[in-house]
C-alpha atoms as a PDB file:
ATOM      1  CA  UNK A   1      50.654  14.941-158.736  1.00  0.00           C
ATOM      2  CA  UNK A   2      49.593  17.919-156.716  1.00  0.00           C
ATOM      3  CA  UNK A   3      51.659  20.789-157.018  1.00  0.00           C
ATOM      4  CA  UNK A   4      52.690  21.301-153.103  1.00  0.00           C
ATOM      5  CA  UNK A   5      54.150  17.659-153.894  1.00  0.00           C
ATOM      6  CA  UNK A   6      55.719  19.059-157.090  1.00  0.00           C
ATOM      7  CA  UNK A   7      57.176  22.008-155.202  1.00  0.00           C
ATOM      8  CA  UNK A   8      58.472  20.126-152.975  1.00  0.00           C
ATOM      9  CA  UNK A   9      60.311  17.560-155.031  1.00  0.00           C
ATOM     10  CA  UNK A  10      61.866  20.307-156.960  1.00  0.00           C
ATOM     11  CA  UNK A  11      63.149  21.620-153.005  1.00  0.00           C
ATOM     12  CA  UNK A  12      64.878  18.475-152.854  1.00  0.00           C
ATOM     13  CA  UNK A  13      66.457  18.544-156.670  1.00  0.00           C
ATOM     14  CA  UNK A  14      68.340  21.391-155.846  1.00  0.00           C
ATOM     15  CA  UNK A  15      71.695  20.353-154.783  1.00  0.00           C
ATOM     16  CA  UNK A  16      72.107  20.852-150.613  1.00  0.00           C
ATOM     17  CA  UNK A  17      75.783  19.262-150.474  1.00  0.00           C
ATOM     18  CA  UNK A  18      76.978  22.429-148.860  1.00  0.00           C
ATOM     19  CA  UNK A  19      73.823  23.107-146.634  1.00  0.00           C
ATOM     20  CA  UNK A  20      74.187  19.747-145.293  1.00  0.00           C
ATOM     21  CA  UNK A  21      77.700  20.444-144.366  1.00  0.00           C
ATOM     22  CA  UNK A  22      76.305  23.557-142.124  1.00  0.00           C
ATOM     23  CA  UNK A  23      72.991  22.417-140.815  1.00  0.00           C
ATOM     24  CA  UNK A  24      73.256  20.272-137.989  1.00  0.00           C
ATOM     25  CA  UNK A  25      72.258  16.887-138.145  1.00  0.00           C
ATOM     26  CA  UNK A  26      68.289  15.857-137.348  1.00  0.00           C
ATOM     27  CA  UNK A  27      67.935  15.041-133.351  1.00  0.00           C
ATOM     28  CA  UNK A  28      64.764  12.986-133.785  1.00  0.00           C
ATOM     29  CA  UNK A  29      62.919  11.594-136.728  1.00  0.00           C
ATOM     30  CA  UNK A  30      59.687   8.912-136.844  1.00  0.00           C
ATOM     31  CA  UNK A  31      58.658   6.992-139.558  1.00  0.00           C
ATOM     32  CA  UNK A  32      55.749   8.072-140.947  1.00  0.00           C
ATOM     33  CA  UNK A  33      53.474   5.591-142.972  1.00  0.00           C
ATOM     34  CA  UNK A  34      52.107   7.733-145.530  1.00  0.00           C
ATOM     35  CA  UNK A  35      48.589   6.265-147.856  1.00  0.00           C
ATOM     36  CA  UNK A  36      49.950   8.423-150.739  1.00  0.00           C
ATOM     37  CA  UNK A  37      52.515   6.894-153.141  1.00  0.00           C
ATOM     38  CA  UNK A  38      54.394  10.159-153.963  1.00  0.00           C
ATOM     39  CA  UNK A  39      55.106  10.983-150.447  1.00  0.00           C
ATOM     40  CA  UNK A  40      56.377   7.578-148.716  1.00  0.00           C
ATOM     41  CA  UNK A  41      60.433   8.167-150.136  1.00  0.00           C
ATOM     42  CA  UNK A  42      60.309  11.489-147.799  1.00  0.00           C
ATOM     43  CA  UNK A  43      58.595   9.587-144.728  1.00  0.00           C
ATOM     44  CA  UNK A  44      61.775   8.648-143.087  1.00  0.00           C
ATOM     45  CA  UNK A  45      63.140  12.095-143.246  1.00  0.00           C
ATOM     46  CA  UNK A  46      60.195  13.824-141.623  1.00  0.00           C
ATOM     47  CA  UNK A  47      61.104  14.973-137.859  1.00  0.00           C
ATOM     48  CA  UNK A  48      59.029  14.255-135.274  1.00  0.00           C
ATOM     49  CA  UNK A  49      58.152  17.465-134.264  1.00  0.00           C
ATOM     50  CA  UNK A  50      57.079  17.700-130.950  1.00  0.00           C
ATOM     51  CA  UNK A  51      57.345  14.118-129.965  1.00  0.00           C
ATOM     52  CA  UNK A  52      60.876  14.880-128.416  1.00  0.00           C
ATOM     53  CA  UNK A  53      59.849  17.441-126.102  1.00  0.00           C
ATOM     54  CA  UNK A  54      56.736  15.411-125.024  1.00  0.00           C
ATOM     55  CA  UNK A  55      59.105  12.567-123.778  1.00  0.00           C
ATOM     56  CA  UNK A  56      61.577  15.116-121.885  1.00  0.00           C
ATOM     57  CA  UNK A  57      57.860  16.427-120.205  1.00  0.00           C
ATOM     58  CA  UNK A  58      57.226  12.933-119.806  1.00  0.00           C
ATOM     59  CA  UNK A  59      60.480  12.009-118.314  1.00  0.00           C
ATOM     60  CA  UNK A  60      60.350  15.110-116.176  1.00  0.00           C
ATOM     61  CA  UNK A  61      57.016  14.276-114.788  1.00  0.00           C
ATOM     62  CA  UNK A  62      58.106  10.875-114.196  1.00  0.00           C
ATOM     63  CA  UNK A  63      61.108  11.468-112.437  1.00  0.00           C
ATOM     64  CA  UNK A  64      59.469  13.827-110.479  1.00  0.00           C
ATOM     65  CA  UNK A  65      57.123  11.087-109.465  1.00  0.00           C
ATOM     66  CA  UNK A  66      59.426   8.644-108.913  1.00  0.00           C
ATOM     67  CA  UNK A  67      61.208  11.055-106.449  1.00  0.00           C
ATOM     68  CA  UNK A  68      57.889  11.801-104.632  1.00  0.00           C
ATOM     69  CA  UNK A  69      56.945   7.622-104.554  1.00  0.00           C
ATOM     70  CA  UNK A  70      60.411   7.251-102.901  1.00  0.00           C
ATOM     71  CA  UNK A  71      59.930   9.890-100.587  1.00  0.00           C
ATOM     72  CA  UNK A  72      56.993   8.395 -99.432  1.00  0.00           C
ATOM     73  CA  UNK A  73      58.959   4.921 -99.191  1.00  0.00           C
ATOM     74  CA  UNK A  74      61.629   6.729 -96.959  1.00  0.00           C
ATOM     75  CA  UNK A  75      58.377   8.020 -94.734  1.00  0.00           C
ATOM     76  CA  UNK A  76      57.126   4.867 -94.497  1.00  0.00           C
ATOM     77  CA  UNK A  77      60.442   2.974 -93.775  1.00  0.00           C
ATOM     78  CA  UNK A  78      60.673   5.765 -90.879  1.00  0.00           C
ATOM     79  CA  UNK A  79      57.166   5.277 -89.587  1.00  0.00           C
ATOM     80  CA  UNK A  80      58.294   1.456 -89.655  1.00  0.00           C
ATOM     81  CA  UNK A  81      61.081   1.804 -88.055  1.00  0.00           C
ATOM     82  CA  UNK A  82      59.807   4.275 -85.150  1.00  0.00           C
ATOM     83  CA  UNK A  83      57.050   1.818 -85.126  1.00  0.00           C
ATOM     84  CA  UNK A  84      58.634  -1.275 -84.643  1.00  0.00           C
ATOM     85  CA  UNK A  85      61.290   0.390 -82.137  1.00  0.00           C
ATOM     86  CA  UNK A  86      58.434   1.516 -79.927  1.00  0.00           C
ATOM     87  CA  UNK A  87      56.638  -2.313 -79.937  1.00  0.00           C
ATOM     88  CA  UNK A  88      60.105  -3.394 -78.786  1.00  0.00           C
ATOM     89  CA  UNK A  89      60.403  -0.689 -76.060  1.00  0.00           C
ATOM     90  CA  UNK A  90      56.841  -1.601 -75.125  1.00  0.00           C
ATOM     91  CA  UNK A  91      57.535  -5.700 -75.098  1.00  0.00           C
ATOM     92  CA  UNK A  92      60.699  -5.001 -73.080  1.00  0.00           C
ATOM     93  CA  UNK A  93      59.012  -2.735 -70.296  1.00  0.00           C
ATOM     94  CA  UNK A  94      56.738  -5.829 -70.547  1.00  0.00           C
ATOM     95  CA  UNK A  95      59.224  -8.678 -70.351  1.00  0.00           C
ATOM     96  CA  UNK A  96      60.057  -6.541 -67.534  1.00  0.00           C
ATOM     97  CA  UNK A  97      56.989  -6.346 -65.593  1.00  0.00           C
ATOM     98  CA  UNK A  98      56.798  -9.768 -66.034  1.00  0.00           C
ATOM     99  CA  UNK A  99      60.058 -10.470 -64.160  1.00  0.00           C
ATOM    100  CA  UNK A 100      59.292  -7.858 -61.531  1.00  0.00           C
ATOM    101  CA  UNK A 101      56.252  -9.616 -60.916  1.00  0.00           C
ATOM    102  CA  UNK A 102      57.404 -12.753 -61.107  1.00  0.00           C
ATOM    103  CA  UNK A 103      59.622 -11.649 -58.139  1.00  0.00           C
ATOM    104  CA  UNK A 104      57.384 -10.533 -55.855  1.00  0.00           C
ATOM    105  CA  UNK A 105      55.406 -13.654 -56.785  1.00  0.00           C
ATOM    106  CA  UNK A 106      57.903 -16.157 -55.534  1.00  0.00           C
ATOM    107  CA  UNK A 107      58.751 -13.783 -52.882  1.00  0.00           C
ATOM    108  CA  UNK A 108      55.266 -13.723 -51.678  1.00  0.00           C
ATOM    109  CA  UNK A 109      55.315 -17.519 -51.874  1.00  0.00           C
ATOM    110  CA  UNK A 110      58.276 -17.641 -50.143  1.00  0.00           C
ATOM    111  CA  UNK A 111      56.895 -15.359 -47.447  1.00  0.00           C
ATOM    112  CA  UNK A 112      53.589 -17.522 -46.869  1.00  0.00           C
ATOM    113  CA  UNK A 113      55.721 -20.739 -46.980  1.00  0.00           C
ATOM    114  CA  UNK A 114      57.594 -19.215 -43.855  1.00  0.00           C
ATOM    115  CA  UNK A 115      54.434 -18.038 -42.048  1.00  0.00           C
ATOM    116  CA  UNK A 116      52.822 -20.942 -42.676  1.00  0.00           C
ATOM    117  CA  UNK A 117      56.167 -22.984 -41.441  1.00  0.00           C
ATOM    118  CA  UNK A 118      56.068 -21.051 -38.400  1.00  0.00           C
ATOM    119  CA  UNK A 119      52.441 -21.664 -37.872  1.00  0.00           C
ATOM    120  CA  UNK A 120      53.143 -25.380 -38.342  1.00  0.00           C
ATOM    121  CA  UNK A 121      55.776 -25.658 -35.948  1.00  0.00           C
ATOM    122  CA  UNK A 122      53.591 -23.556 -33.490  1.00  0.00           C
ATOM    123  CA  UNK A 123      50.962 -26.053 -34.053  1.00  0.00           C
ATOM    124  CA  UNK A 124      52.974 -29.001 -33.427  1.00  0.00           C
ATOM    125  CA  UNK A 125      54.511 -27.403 -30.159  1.00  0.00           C
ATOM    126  CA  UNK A 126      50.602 -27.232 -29.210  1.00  0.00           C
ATOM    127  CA  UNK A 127      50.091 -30.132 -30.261  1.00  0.00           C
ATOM    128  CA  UNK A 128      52.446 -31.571 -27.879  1.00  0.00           C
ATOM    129  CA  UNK A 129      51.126 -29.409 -25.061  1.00  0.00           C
ATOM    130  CA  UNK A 130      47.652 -30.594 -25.358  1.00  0.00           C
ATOM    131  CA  UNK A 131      49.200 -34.259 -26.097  1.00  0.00           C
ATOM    132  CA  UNK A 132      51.369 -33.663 -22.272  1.00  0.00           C
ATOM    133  CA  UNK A 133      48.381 -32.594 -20.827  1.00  0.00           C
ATOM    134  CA  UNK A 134      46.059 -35.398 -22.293  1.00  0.00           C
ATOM    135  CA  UNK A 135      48.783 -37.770 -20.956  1.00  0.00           C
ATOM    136  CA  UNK A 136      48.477 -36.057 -17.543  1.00  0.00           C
ATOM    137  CA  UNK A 137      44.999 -36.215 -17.200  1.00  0.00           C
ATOM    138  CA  UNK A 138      45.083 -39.863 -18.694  1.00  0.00           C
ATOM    139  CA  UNK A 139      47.008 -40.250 -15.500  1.00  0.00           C
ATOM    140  CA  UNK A 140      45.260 -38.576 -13.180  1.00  0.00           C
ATOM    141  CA  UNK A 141      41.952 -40.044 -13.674  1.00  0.00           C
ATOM    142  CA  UNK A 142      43.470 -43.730 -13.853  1.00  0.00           C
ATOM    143  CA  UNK A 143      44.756 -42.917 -10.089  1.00  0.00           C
ATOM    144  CA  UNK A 144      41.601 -41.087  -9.393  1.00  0.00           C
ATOM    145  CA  UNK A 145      39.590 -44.273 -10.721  1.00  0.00           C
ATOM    146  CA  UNK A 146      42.254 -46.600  -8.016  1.00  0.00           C
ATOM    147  CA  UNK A 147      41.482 -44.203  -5.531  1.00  0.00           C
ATOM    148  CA  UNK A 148      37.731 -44.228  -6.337  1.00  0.00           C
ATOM    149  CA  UNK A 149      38.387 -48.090  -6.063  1.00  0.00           C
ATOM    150  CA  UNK A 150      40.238 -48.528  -3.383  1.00  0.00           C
ATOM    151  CA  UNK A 151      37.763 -46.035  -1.537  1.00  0.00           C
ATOM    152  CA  UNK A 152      34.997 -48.023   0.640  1.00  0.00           C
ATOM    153  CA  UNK A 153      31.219 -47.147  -0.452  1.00  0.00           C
ATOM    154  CA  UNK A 154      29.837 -44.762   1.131  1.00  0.00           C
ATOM    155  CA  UNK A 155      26.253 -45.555   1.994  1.00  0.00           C
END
C-alpha cells in the first residue's frame, strides 16, 4: 500500500461520530470506478466536485434557451397571425371586388338588353313602315299596270 492510501485509511479510523453530527450531509456524490483495489470501499463516498455546478450552468443555459426558442415561437405565432389576418383582409376586399363587379356586370347587361330592346322594337315599327309602304306601292303599281291596260296604245 502507498502511504497517501495509508494516511488516509488511518483519517477514516479515527472515530467522526460527533463530526458527523455537525457537518452537513453530502449534496452530491458519483460513483467512481476505481482500477485500484485499496481505494474502491471509499468510491461511493467521493463527491462529485464540480459536476453539480456544471448541471446548474447547464440548466441555466438551457433555460435560458428554452426562453429565447419560445420567444421566437411567440414571434412567429405573431407574424402568423398578422399574416394570415392580412390574406383574409386582402381575399375579402377581393370577394368584394368581385361582387362590385359582378354588379356592374349584370347591370351593364341589363343596360344593353334594354338598348338593344328598344332598338328591336324600333326596328319592328320600321319594319312595319317599310312593310305599309311596300303594300302601298304593291297597290299602286297593280292599278298603274290596269290603267296601263286599260290605256289604248299609243302609236
Amino acid at each position: 500500500m502507498s502511504t497517501a492510501t495509508m494516511n488516509r485509511k488511518r483519517a477514516y479510523a479515527v472515530d467522526i461520530s460527533q463530526a458527523r453530527a455537525v457537518t452537513p450531509p453530502r449534496r452530491s456524490t458519483v460513483p467512481v470506478r476505481n482500477t485500484r483495489r485499496d481505494e474502491s470501499d471509499l468510491s461511493p463516498l467521493i463527491p462529485a466536485k464540480g459536476v453539480e455546478r456544471e448541471l446548474m450552468n447547464t440548466i441555466y443555459q438551457l433555460s435560458e434557451s428554452n426562453a429565447a426558442l419560445q420567444g421566437e415561437v411567440q414571434s412567429y405565432k405573431v407574424q402568423l397571425e398578422e399574416t394570415e389576418r392580412r390574406y383574409r383582409d386582402e381575399l375579402d376586399l377581393q370577394r368584394h371586388e368581385i361582387i362590385q363587379l359582378d354588379i356592374e356586370r349584370r347591370e351593364m347587361f341589363a343596360q344593353e338588353k334594354k338598348s338593344l330592346e328598344i332598338k328591336l322594337v324600333g326596328l319592328e315599327d320600321h319594319m312595319l313602315k317599310v312593310d305599309a309602304k311596300l303594300e302601298a306601292s304593291s297597290k299602286t303599281v297593280d292599278e298603274c299596270a290596269k290603267v296601263l291596260d286599260n290605256m289604248p296604245e299609243l302609236v
